[in-house]
C-alpha atoms as a PDB file:
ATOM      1  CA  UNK A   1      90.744  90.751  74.942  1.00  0.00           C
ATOM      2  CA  UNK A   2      91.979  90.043  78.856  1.00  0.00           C
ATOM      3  CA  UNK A   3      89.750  92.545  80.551  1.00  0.00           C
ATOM      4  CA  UNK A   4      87.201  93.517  78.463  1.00  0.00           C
ATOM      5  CA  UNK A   5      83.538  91.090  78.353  1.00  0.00           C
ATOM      6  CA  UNK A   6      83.207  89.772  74.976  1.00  0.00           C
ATOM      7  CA  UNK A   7      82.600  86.528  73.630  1.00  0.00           C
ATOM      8  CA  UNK A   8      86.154  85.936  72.454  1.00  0.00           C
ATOM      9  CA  UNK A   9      87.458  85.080  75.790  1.00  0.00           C
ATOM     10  CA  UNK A  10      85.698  82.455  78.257  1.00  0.00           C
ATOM     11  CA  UNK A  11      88.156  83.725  81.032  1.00  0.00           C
ATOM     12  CA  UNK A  12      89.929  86.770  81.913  1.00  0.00           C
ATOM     13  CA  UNK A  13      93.120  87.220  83.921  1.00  0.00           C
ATOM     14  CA  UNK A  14      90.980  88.661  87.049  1.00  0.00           C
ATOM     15  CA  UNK A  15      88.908  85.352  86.947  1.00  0.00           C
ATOM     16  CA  UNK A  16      92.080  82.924  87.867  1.00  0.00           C
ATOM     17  CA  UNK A  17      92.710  86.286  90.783  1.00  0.00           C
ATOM     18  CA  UNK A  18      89.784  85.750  92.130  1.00  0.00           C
ATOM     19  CA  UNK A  19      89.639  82.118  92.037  1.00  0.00           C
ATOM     20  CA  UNK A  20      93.544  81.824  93.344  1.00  0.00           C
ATOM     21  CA  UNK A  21      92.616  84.096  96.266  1.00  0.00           C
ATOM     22  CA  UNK A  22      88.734  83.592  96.721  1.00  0.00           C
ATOM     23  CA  UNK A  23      87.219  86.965  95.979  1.00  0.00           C
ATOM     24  CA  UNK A  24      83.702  87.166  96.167  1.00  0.00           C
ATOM     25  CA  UNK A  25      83.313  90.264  94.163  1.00  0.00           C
ATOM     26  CA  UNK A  26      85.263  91.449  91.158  1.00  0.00           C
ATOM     27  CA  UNK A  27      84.745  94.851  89.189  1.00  0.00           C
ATOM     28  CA  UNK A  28      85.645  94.898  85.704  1.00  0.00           C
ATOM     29  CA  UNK A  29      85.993  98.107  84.623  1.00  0.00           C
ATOM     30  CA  UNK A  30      88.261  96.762  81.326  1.00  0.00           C
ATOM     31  CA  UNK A  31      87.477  98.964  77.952  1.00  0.00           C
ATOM     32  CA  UNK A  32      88.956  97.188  74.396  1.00  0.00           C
ATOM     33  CA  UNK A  33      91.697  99.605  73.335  1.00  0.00           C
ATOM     34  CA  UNK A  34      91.695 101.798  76.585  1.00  0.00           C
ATOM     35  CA  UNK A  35      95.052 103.524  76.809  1.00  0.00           C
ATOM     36  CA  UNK A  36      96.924 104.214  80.478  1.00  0.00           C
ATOM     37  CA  UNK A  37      98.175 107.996  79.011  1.00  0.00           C
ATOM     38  CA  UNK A  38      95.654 110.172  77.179  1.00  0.00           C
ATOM     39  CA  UNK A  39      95.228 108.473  73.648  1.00  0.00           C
ATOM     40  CA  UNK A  40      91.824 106.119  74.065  1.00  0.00           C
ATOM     41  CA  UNK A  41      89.647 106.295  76.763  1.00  0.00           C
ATOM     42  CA  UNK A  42      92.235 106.666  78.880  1.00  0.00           C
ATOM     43  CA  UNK A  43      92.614 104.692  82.484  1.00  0.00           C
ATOM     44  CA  UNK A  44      94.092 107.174  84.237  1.00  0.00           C
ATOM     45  CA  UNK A  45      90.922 109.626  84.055  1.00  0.00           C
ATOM     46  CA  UNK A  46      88.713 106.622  84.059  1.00  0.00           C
ATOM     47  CA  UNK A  47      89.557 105.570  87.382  1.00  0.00           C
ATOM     48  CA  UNK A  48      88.188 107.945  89.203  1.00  0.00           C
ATOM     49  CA  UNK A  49      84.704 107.135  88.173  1.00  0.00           C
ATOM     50  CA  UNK A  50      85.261 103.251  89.827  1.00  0.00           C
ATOM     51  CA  UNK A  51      84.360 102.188  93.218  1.00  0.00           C
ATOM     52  CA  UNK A  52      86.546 102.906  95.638  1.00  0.00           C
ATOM     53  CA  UNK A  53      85.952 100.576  98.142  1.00  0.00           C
ATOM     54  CA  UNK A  54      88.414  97.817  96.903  1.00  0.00           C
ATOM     55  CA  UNK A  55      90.506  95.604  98.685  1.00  0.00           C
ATOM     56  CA  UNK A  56      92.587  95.166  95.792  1.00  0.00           C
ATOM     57  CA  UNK A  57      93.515  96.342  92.526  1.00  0.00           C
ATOM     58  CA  UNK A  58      95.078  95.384  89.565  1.00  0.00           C
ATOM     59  CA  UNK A  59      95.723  96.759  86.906  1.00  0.00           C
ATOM     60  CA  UNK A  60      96.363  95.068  83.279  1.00  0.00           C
ATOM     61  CA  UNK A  61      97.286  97.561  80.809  1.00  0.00           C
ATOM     62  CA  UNK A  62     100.187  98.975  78.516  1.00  0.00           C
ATOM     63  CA  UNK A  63      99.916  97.081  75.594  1.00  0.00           C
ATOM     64  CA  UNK A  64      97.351  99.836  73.645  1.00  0.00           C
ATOM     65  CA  UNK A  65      99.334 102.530  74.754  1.00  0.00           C
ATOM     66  CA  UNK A  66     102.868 100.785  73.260  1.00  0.00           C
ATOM     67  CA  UNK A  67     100.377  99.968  69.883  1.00  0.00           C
ATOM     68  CA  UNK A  68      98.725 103.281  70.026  1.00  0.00           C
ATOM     69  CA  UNK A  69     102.038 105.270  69.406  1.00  0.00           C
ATOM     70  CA  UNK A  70     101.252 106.723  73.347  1.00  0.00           C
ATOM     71  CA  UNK A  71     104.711 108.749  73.998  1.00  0.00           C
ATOM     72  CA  UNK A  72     106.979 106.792  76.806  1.00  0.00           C
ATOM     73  CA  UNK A  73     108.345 110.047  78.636  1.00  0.00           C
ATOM     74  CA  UNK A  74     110.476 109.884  81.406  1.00  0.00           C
ATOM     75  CA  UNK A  75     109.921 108.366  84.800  1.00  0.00           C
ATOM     76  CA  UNK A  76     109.963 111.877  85.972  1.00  0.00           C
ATOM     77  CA  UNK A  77     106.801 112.665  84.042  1.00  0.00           C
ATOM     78  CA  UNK A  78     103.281 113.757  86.198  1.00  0.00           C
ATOM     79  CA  UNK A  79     100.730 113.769  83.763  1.00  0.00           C
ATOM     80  CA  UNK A  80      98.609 111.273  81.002  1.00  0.00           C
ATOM     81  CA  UNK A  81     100.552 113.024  78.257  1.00  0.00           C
ATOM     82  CA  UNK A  82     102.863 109.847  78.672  1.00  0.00           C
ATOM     83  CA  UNK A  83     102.632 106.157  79.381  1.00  0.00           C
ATOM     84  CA  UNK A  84     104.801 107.052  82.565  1.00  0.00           C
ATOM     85  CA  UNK A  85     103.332 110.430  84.030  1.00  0.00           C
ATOM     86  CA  UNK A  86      99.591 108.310  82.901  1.00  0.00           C
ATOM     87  CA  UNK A  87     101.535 105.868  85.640  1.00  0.00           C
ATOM     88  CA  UNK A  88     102.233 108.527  88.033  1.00  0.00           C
ATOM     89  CA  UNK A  89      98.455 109.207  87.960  1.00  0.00           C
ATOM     90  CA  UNK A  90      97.264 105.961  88.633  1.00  0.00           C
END
């Protein structure tokens, strides 16, 4: 639960960000289980519903898609089918 608001966590990874680099304003646009490829809720059609007006990004994610079964692919790969062409979206 690093990105996602719940009550399990009292701080997220993008909280020490912006306090390290004093950020006014942070997004969270985290989603519990949200794969990068196509499985859950996927990122990499997601993003293109955020604000796109950032300074900076980040993006923490991977884990679901390894626990998910989300196929690897190649490096090569250009499409969400795979955690690497889900990259390649991004």
């Amino acid at each position: 639960m690093t990105t996602e608001n719940n009550t399990l966590a009292t701080k997220r990874y993008f909280n020490y960000i912006q306090e390290d680099l004093h950020i006014k304003q942070v997004n969270n646009y985290g989603m519990n289980g949200s794969t990068v490829g196509n499985l859950f809720a996927p990122i990499s059609e997601r993003y293109t519903t955020m604000d796109n007006s950032a300074n900076l990004i980040t993006v923490f994610a991977g884990i679901n898609d390894y626990g998910k079964g989300q196929a690897l692919g190649m490096p090569s790969d250009t499409t969400n089918k795979t955690y690497y062409g889900a990259l390649d979206v991004l």
